[in-house]
N, C-alpha and C. Protein backbone atom coordinates (compact mmCIF):
# COMPACT_ATOMS: atom_id res chain seq x y z
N UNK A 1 6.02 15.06 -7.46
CA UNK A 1 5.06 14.07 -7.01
C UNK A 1 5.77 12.81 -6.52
N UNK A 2 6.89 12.44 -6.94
CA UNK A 2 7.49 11.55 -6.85
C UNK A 2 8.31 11.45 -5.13
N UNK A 3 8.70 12.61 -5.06
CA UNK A 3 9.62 12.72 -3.69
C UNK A 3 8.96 12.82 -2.82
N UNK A 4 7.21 13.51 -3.07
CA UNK A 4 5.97 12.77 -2.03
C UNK A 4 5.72 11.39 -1.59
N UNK A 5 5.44 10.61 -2.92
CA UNK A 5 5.25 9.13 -2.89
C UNK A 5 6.03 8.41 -1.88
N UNK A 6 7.48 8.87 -2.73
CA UNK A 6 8.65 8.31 -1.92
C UNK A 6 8.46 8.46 -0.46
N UNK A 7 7.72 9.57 0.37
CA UNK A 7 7.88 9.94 2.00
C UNK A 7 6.61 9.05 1.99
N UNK A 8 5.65 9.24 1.43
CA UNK A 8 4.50 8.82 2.03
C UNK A 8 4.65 7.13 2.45
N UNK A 9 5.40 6.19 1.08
CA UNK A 9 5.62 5.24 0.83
C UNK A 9 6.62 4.91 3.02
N UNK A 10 7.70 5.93 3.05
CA UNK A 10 8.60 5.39 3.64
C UNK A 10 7.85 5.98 5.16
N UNK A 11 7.27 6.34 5.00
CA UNK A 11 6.33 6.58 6.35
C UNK A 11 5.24 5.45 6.44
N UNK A 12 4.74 5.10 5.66
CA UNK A 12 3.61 4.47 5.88
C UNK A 12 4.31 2.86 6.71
N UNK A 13 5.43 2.90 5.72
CA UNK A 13 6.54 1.13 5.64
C UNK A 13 7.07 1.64 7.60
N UNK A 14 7.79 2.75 7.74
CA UNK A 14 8.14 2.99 9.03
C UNK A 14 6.40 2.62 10.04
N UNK A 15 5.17 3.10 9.63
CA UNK A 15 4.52 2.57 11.02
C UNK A 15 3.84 1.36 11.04
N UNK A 16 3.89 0.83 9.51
CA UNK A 16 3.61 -0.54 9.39
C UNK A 16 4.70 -1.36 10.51
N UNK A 17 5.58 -1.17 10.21
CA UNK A 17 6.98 -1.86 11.12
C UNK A 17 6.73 -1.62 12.76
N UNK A 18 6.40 -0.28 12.95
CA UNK A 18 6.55 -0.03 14.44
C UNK A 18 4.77 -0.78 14.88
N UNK A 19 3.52 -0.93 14.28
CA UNK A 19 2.70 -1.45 14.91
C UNK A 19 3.05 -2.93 14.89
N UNK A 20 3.84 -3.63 14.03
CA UNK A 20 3.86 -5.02 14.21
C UNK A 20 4.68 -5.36 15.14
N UNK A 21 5.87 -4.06 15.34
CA UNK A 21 6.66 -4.86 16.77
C UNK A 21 5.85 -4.59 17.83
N UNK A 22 4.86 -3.67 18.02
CA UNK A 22 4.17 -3.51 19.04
C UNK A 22 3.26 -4.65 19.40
N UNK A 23 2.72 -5.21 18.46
CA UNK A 23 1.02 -6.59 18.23
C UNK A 23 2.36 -7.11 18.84
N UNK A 24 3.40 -7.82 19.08
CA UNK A 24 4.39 -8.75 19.17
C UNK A 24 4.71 -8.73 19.77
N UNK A 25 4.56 -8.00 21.05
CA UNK A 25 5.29 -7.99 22.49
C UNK A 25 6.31 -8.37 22.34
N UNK A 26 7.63 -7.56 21.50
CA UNK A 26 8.71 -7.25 21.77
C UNK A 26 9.09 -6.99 23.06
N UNK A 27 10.23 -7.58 23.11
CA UNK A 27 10.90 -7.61 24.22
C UNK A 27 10.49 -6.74 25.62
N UNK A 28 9.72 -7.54 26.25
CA UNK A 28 8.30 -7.12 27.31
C UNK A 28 9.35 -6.79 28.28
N UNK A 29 10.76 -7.31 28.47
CA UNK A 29 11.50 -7.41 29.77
C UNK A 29 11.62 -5.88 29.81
N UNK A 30 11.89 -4.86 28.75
CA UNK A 30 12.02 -3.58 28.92
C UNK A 30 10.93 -2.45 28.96
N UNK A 31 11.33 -1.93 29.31
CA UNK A 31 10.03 -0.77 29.79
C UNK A 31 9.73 0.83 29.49
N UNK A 32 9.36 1.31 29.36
CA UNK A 32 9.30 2.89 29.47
C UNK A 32 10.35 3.48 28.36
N UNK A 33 10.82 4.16 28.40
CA UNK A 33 11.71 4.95 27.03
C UNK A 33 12.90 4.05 26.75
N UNK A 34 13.49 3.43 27.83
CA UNK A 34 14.31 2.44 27.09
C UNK A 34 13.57 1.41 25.56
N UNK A 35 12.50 1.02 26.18
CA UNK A 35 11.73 0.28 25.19
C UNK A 35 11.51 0.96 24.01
N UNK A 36 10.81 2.30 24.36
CA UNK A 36 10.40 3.28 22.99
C UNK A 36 12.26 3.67 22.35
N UNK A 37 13.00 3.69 22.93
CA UNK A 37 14.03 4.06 22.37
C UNK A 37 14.79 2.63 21.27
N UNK A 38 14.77 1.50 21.55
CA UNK A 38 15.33 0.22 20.85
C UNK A 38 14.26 -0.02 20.02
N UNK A 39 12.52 0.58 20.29
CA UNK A 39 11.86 0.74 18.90
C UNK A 39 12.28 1.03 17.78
N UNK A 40 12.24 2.93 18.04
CA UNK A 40 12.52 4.08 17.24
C UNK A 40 13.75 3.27 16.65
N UNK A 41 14.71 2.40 17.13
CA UNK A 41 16.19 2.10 16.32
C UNK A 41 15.75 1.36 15.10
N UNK A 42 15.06 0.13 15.84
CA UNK A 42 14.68 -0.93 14.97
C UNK A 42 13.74 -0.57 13.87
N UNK A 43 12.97 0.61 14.25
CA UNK A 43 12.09 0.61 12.96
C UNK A 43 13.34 2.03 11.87
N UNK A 44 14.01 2.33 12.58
CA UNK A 44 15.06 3.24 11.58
C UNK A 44 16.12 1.99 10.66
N UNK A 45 16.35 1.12 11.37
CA UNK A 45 17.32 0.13 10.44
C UNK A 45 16.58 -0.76 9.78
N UNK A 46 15.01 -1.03 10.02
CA UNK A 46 14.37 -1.86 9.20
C UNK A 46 13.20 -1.41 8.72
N UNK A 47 12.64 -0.67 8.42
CA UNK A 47 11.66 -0.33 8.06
C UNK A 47 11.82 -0.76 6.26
N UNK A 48 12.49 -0.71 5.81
CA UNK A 48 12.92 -0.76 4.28
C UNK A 48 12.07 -2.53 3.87
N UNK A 49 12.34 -3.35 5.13
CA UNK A 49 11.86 -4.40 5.16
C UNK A 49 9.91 -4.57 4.93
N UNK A 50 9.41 -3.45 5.30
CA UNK A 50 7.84 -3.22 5.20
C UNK A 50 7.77 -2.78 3.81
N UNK A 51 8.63 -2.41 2.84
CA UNK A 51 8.57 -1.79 1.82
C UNK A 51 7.65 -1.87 0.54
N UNK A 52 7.89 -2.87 0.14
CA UNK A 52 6.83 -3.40 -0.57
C UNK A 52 5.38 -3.54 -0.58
N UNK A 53 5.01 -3.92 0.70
CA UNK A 53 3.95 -4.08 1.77
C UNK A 53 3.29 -2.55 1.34
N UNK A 54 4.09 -1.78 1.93
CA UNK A 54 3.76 -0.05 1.93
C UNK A 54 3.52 0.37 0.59
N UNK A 55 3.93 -0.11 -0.61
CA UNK A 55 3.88 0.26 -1.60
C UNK A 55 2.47 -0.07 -2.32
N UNK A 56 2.12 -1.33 -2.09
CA UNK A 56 1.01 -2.16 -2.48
C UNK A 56 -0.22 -1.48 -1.81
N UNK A 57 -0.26 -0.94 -0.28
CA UNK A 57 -1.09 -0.96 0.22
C UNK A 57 -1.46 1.06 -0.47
N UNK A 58 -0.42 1.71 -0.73
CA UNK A 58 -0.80 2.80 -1.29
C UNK A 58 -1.45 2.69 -2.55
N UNK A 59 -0.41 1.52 -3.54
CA UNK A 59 -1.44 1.61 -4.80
C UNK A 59 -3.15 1.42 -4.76
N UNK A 60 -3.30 0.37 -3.44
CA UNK A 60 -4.53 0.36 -3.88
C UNK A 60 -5.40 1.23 -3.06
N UNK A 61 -4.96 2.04 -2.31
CA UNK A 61 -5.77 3.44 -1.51
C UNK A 61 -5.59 3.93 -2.70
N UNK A 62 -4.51 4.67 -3.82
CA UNK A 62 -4.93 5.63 -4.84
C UNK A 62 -6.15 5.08 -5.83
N UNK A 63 -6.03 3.58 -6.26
CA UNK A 63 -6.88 3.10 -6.65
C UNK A 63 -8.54 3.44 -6.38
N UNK A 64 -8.54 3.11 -5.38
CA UNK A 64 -10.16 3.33 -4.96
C UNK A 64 -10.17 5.07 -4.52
N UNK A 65 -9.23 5.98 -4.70
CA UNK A 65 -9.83 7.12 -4.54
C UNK A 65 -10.34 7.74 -6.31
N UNK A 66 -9.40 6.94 -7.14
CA UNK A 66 -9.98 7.67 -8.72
C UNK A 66 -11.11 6.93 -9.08
């Protein structure tokens, strides 16, 4: 159950990260897969940074499902 949590946790923290660089018009000068490609980086070296965030927001989805 645990090595679930753990993915669900680090997936949820990975698209928390990738919709906020998106709301943020990150770096608008680039375009098309170059852009999606310096995403995909940034949310692989930082996503750990949403972490907490991701964690909180699962406890309280399990919360209101029991």
């Amino acid at each position: 159950m645990t090595a679930t949590r753990d993915h669900d946790v680090e997936a949820l923290a990975r698209e928390m990260l990738r919709q906020t660089i998106l709301k943020s018009g990150w770096d608008p000068a680039l375009k098309g897969e170059e852009r999606q490609r310096r995403i995909n980086r940034d949310v692989d070296l930082h996503w750990h940074l949403m972490l907490s965030e991701a964690q909180k927001r699962l406890g309280q989805r399990q919360e209101l499902d029991a």
